[in-house]
PDB file of N, CA and C in Angstrom:
ATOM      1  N   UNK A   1       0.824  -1.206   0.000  1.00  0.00           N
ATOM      2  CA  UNK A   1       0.000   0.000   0.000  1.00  0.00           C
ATOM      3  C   UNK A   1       0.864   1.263   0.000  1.00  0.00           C
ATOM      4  N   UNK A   2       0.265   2.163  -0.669  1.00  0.00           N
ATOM      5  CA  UNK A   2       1.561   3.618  -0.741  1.00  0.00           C
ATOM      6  C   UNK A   2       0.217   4.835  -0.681  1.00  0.00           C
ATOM      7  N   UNK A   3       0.289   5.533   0.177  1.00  0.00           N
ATOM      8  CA  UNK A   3      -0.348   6.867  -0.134  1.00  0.00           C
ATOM      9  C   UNK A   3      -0.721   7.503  -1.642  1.00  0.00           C
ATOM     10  N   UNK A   4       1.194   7.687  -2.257  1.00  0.00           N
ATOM     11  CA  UNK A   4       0.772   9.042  -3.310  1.00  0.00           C
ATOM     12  C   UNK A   4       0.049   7.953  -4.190  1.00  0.00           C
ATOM     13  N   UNK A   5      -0.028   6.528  -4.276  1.00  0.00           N
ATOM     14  CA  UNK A   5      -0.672   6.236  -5.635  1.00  0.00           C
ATOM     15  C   UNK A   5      -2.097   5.348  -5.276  1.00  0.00           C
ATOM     16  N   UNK A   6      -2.773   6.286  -4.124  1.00  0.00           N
ATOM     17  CA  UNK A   6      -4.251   5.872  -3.856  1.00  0.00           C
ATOM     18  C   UNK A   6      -4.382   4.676  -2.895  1.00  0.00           C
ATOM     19  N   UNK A   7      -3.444   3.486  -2.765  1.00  0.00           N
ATOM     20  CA  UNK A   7      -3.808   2.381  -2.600  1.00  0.00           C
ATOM     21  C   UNK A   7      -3.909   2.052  -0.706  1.00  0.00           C
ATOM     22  N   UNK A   8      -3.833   2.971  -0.407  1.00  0.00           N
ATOM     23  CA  UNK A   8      -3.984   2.997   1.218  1.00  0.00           C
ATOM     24  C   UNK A   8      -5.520   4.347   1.166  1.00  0.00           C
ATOM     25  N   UNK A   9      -6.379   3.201   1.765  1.00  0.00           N
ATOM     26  CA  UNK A   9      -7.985   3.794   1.280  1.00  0.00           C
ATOM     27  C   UNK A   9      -8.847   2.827   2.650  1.00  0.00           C
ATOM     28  N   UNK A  10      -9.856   3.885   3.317  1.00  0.00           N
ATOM     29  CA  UNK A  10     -10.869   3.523   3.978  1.00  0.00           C
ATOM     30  C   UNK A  10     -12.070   2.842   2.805  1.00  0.00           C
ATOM     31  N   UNK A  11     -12.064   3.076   1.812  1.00  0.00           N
ATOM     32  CA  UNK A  11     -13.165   3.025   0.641  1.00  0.00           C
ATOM     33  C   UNK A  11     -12.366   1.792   0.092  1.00  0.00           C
ATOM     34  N   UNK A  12     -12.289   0.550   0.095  1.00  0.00           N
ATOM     35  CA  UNK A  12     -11.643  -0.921   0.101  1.00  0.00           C
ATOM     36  C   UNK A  12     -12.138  -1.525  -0.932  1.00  0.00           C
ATOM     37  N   UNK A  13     -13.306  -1.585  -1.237  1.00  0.00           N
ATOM     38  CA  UNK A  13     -14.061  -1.951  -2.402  1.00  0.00           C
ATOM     39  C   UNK A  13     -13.820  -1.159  -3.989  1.00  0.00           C
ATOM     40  N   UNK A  14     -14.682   0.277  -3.552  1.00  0.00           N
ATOM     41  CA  UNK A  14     -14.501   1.096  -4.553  1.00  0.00           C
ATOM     42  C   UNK A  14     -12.943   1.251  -5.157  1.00  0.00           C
ATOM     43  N   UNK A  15     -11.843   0.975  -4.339  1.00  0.00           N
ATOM     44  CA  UNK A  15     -10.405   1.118  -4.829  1.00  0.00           C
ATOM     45  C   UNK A  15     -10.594  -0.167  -5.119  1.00  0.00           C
ATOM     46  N   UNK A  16     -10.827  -1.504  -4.814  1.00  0.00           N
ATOM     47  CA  UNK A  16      -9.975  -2.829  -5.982  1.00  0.00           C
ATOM     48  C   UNK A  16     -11.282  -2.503  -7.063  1.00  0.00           C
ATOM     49  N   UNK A  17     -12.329  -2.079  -7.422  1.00  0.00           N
ATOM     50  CA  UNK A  17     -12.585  -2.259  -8.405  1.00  0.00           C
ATOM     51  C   UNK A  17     -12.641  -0.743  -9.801  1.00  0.00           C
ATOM     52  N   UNK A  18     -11.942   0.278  -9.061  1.00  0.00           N
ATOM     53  CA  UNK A  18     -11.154   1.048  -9.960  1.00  0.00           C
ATOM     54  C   UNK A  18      -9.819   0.501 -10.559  1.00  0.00           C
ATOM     55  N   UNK A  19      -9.161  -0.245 -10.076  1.00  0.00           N
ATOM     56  CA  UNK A  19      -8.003  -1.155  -9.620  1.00  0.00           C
ATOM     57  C   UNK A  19      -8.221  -2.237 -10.865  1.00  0.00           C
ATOM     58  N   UNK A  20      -9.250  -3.200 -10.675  1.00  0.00           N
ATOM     59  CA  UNK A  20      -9.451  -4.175 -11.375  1.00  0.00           C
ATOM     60  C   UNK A  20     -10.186  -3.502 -12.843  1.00  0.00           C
ATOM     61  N   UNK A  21     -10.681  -2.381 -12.888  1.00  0.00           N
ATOM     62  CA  UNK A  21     -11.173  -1.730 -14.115  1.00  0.00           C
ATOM     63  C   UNK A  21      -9.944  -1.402 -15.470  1.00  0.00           C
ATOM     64  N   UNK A  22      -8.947  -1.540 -14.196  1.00  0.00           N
ATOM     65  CA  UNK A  22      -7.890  -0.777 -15.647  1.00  0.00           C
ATOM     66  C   UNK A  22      -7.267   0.255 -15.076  1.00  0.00           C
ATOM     67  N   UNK A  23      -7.506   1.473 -13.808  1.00  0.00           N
ATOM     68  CA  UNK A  23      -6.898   2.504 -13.344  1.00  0.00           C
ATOM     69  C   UNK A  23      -5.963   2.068 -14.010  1.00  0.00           C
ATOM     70  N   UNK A  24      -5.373   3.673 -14.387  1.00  0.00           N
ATOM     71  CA  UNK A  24      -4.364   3.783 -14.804  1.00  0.00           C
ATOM     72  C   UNK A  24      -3.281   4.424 -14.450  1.00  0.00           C
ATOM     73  N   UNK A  25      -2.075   4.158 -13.961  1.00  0.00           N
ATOM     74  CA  UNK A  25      -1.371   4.777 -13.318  1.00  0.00           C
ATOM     75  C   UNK A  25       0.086   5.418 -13.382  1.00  0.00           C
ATOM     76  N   UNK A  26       0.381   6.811 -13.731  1.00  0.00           N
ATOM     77  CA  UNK A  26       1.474   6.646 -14.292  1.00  0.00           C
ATOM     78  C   UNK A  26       2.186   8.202 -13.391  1.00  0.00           C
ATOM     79  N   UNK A  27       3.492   8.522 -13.512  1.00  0.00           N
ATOM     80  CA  UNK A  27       3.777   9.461 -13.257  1.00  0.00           C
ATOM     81  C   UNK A  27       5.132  10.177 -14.248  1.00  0.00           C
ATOM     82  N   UNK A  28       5.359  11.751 -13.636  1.00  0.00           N
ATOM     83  CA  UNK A  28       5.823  11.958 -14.672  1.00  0.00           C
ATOM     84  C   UNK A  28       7.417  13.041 -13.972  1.00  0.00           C
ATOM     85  N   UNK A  29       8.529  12.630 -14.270  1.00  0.00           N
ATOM     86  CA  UNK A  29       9.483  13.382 -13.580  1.00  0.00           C
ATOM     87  C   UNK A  29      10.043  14.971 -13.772  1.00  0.00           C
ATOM     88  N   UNK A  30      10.529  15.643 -13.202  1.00  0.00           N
ATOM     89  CA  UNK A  30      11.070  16.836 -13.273  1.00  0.00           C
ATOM     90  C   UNK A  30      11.604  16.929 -15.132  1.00  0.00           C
ATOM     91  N   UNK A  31      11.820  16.573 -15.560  1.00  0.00           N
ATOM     92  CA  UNK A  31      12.119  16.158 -17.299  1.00  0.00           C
ATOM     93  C   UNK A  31      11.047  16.539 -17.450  1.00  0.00           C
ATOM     94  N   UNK A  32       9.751  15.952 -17.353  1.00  0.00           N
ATOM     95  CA  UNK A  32       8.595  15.493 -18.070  1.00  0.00           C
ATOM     96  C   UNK A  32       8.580  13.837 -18.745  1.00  0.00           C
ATOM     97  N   UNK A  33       9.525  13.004 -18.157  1.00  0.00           N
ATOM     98  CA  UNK A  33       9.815  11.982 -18.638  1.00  0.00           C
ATOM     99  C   UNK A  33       8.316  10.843 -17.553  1.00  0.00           C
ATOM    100  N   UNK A  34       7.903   9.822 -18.405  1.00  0.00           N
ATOM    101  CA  UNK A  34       6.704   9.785 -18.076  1.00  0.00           C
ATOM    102  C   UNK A  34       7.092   8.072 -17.813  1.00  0.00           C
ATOM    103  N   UNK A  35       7.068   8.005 -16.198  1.00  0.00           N
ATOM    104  CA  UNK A  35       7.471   6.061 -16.182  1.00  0.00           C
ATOM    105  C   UNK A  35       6.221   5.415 -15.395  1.00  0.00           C
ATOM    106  N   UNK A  36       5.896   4.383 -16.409  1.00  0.00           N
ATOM    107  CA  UNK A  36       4.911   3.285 -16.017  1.00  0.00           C
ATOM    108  C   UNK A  36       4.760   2.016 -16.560  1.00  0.00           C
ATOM    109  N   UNK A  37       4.142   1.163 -15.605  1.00  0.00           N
ATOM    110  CA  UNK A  37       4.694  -0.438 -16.108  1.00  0.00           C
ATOM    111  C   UNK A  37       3.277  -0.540 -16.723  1.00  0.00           C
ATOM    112  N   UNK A  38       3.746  -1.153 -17.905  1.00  0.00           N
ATOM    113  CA  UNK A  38       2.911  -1.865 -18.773  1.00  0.00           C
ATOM    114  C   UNK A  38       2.168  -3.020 -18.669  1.00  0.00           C
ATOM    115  N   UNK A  39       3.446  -3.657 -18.004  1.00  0.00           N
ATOM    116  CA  UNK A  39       2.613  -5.277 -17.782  1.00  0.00           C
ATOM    117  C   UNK A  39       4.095  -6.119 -17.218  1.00  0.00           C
ATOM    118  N   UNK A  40       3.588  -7.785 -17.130  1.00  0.00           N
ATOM    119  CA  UNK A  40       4.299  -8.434 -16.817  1.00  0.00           C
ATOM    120  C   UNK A  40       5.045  -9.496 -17.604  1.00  0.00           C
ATOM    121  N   UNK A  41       6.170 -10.095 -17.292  1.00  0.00           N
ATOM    122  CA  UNK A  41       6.738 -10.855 -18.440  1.00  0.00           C
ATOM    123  C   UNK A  41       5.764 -12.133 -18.685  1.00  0.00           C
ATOM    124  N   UNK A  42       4.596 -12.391 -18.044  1.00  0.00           N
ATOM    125  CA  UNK A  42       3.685 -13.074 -18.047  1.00  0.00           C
ATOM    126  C   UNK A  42       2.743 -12.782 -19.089  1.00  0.00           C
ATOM    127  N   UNK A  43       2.823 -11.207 -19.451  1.00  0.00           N
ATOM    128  CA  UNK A  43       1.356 -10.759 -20.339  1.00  0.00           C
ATOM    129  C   UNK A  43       1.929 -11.412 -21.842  1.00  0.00           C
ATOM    130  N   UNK A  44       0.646 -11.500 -22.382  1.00  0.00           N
ATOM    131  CA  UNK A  44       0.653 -12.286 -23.736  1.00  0.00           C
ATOM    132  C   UNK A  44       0.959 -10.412 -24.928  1.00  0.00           C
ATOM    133  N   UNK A  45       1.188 -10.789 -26.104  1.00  0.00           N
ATOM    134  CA  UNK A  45       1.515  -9.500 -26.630  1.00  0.00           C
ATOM    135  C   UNK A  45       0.282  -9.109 -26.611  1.00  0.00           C
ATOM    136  N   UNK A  46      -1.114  -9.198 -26.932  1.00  0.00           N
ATOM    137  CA  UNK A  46      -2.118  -8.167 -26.709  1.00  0.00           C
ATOM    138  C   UNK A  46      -2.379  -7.792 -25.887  1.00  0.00           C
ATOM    139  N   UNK A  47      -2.121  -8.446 -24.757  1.00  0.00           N
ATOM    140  CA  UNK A  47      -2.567  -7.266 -23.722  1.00  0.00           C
ATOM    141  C   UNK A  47      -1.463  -6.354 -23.128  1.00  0.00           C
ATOM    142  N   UNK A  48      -0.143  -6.549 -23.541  1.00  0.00           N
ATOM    143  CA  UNK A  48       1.059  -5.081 -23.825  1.00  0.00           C
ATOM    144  C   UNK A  48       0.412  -4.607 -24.395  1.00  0.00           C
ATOM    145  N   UNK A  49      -0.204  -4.823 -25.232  1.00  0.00           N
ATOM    146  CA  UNK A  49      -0.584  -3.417 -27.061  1.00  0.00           C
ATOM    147  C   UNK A  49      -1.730  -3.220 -26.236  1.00  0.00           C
ATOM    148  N   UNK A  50      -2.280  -3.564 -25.242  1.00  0.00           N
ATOM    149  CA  UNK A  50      -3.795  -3.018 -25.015  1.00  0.00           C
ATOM    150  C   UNK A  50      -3.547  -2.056 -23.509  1.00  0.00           C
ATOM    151  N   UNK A  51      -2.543  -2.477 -22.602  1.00  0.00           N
ATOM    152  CA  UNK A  51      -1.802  -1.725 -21.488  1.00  0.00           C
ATOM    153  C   UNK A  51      -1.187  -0.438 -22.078  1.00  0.00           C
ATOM    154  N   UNK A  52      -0.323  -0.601 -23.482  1.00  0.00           N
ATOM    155  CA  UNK A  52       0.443   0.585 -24.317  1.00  0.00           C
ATOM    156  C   UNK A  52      -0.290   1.601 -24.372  1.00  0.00           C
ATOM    157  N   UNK A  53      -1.655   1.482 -25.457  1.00  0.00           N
ATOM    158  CA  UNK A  53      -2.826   1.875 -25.636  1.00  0.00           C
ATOM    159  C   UNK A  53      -3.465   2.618 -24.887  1.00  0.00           C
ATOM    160  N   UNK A  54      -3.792   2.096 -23.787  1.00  0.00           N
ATOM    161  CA  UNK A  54      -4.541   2.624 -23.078  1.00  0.00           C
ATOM    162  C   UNK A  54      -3.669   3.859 -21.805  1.00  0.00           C
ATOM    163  N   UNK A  55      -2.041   3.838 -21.835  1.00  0.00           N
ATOM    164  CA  UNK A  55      -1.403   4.548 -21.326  1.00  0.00           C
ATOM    165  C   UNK A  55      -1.149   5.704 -21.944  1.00  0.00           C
ATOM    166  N   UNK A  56      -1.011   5.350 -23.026  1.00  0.00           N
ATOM    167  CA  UNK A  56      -1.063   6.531 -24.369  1.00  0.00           C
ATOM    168  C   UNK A  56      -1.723   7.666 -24.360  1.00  0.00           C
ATOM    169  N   UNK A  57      -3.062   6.603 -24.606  1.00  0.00           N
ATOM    170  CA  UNK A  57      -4.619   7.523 -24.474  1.00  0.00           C
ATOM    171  C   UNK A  57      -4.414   8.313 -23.572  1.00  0.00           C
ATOM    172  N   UNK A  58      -4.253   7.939 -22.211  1.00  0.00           N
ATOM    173  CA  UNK A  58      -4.337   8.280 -20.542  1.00  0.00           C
ATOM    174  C   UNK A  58      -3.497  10.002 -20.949  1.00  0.00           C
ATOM    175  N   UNK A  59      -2.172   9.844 -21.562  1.00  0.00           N
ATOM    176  CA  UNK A  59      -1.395  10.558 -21.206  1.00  0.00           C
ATOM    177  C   UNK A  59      -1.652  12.227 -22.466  1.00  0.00           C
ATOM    178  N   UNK A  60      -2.344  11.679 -23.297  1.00  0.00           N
ATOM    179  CA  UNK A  60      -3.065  12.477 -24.649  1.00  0.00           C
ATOM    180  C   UNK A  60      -4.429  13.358 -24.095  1.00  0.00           C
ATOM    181  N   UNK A  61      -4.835  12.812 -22.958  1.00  0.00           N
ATOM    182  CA  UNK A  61      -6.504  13.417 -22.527  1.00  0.00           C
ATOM    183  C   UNK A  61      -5.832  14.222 -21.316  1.00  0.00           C
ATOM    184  N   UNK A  62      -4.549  13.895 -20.718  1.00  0.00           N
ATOM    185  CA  UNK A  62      -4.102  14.855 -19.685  1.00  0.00           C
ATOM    186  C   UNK A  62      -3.460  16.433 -20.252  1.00  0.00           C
ATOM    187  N   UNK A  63      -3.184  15.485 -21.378  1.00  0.00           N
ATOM    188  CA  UNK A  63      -2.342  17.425 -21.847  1.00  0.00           C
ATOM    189  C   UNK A  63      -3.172  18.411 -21.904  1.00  0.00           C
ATOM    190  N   UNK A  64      -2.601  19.617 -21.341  1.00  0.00           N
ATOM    191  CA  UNK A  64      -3.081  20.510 -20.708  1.00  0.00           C
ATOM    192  C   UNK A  64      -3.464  21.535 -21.980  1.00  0.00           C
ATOM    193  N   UNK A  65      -4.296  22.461 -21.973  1.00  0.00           N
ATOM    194  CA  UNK A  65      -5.436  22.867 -23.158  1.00  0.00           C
ATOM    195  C   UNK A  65      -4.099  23.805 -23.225  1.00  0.00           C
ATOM    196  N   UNK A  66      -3.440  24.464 -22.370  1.00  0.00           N
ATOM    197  CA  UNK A  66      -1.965  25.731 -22.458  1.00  0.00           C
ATOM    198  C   UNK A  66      -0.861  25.018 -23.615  1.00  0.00           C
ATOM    199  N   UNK A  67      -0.772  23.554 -23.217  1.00  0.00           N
ATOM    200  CA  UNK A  67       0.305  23.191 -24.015  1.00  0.00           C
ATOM    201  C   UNK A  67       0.167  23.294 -25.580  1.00  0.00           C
ATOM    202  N   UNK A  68       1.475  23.632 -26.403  1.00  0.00           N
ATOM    203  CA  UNK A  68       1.009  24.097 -27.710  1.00  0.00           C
ATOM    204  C   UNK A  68       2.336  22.987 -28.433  1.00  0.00           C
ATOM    205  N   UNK A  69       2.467  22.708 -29.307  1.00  0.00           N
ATOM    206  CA  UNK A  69       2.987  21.829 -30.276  1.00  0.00           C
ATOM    207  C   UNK A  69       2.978  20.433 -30.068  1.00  0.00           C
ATOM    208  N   UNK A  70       4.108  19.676 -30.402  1.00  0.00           N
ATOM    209  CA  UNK A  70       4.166  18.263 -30.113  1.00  0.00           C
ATOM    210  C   UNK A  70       3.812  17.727 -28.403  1.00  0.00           C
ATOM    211  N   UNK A  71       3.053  17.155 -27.983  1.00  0.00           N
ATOM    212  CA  UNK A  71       3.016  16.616 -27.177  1.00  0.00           C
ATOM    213  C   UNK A  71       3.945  15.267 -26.518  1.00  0.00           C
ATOM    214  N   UNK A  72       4.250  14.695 -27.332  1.00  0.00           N
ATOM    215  CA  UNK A  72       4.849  13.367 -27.111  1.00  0.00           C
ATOM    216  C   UNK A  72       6.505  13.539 -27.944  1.00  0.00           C
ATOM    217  N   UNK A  73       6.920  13.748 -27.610  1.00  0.00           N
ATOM    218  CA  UNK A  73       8.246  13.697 -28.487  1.00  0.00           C
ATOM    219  C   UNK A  73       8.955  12.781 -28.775  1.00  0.00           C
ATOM    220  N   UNK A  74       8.841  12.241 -27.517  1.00  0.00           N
ATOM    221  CA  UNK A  74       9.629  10.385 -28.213  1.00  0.00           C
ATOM    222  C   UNK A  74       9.004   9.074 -26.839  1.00  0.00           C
ATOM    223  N   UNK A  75       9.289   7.772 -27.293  1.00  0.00           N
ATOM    224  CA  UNK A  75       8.800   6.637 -26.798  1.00  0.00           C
ATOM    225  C   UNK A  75       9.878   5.897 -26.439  1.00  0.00           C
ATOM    226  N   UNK A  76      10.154   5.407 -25.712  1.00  0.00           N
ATOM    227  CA  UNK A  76      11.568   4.325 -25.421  1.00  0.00           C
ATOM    228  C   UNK A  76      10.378   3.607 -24.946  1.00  0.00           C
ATOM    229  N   UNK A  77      10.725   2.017 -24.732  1.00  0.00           N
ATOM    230  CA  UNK A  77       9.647   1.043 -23.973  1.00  0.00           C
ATOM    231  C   UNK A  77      11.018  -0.080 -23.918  1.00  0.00           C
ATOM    232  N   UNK A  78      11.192  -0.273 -22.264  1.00  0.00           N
ATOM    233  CA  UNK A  78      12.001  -1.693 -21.653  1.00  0.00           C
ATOM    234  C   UNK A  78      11.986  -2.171 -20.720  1.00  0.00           C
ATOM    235  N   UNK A  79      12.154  -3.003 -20.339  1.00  0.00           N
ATOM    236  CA  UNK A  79      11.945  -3.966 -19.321  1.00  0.00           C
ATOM    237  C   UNK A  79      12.393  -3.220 -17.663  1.00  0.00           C
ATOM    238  N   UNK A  80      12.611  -3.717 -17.152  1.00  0.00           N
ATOM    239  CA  UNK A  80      13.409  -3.085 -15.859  1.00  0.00           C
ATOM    240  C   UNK A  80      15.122  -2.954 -15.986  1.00  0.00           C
ATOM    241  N   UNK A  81      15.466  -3.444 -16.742  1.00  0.00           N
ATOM    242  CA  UNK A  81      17.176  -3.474 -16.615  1.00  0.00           C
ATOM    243  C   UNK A  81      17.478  -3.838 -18.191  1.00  0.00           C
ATOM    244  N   UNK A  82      16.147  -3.925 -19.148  1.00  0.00           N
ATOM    245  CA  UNK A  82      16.558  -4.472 -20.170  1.00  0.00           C
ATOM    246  C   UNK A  82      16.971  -3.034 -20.953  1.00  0.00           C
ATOM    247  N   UNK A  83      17.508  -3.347 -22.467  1.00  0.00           N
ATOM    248  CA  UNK A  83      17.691  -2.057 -23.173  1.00  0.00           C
ATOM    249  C   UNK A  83      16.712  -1.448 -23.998  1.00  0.00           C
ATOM    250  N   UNK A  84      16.283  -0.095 -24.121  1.00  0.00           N
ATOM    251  CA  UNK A  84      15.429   0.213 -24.963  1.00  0.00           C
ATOM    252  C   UNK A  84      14.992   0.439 -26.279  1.00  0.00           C
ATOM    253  N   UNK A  85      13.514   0.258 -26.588  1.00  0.00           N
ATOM    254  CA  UNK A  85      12.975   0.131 -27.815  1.00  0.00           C
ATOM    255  C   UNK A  85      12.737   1.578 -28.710  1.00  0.00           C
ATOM    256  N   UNK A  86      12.875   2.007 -29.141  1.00  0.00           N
ATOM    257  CA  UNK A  86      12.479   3.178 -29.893  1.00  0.00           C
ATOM    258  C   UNK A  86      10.981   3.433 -30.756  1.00  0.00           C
ATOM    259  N   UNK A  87       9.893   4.065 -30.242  1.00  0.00           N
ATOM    260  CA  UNK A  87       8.964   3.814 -31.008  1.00  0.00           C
ATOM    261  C   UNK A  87       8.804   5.061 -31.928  1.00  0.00           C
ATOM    262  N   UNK A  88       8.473   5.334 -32.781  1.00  0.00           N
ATOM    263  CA  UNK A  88       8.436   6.301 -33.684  1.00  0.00           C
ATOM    264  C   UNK A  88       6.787   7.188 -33.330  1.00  0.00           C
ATOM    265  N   UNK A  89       7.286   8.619 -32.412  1.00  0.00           N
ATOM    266  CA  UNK A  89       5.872   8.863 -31.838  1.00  0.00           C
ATOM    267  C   UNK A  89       4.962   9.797 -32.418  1.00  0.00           C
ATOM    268  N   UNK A  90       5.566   9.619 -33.989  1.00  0.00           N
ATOM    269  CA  UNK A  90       4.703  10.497 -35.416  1.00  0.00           C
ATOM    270  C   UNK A  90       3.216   9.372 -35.536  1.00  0.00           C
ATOM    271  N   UNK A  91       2.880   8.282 -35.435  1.00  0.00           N
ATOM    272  CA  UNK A  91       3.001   7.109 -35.613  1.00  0.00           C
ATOM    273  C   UNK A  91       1.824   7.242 -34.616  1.00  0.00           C
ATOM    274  N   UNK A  92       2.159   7.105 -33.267  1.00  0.00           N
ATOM    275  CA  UNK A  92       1.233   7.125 -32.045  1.00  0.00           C
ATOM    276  C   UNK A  92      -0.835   7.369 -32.041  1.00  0.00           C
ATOM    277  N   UNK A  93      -0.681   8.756 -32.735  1.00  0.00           N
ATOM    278  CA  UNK A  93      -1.811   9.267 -32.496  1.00  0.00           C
ATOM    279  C   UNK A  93      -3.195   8.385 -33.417  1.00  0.00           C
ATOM    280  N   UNK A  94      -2.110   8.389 -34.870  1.00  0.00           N
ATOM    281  CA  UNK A  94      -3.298   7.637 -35.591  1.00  0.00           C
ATOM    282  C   UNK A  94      -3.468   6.317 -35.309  1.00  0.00           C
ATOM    283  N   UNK A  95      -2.163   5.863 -34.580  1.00  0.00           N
ATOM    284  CA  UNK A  95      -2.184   4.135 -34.173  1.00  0.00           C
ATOM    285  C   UNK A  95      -3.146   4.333 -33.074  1.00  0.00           C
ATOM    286  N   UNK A  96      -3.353   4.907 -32.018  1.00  0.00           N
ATOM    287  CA  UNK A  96      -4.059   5.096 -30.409  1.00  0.00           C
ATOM    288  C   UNK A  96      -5.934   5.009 -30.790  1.00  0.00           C
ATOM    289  N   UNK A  97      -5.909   6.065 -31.917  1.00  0.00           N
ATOM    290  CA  UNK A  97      -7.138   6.004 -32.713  1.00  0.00           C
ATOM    291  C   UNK A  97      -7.706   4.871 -33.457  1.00  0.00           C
ATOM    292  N   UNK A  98      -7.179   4.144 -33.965  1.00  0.00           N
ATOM    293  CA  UNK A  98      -6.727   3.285 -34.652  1.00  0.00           C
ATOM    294  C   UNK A  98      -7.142   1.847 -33.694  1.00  0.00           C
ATOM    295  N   UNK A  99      -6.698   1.614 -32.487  1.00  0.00           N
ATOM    296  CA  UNK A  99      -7.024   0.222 -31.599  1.00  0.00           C
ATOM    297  C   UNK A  99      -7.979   0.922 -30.477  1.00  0.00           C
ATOM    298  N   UNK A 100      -8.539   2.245 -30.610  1.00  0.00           N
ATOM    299  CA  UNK A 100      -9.307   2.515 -29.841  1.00  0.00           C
ATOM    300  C   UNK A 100     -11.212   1.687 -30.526  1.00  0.00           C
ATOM    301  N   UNK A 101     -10.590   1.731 -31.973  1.00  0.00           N
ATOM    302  CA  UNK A 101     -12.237   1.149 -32.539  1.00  0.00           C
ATOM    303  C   UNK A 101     -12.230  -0.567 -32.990  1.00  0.00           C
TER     304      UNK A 101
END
């Protein structure tokens, strides 16, 4: 249980089933560099592409109405110690749109 990320709660129910819905949870550092786990070395590849997806989205509906040009500038995606992937984040918006239907 941790305070800043909700999970220490008198309301026990209503949190596992925001929890079990999908909450989404991510944060974002003094950079603006944005770290959150996707999934486990257990998840099958669709439900990475559906965890990706839906972090994406998450992070596209937060930008702020002030912010003006590119939003996303680049994607790295790796494991905990593994090396990173490069995703091309021209690419993103129509892909996000794209597995949203």
């Amino acid at each position: 249980p941790n305070p800043k990320v909700g999970t220490v709660t008198f309301d026990v129910r209503n949190t596992v089933k925001a929890v079990k819905a999908g909450k989404v949870e991510y944060r974002a550092d003094k950079f603006g560099i944005v770290h959150a786990p996707l999934g486990k070395t257990n998840f099958d590849k669709e439900k990475l592409l559906e965890n990706f997806t839906t972090l994406v989205d998450a992070i596209i509906k937060a930008k702020p109405s002030a912010a003006k040009g590119r939003y996303i500038r680049s994607i790295t995606i790796s494991s905990t110690m593994g090396p990173g992937v490069h995703i091309d984040p021209q690419k993103i918006d129509a892909w996000v749109e794209k597995q949203k239907k």
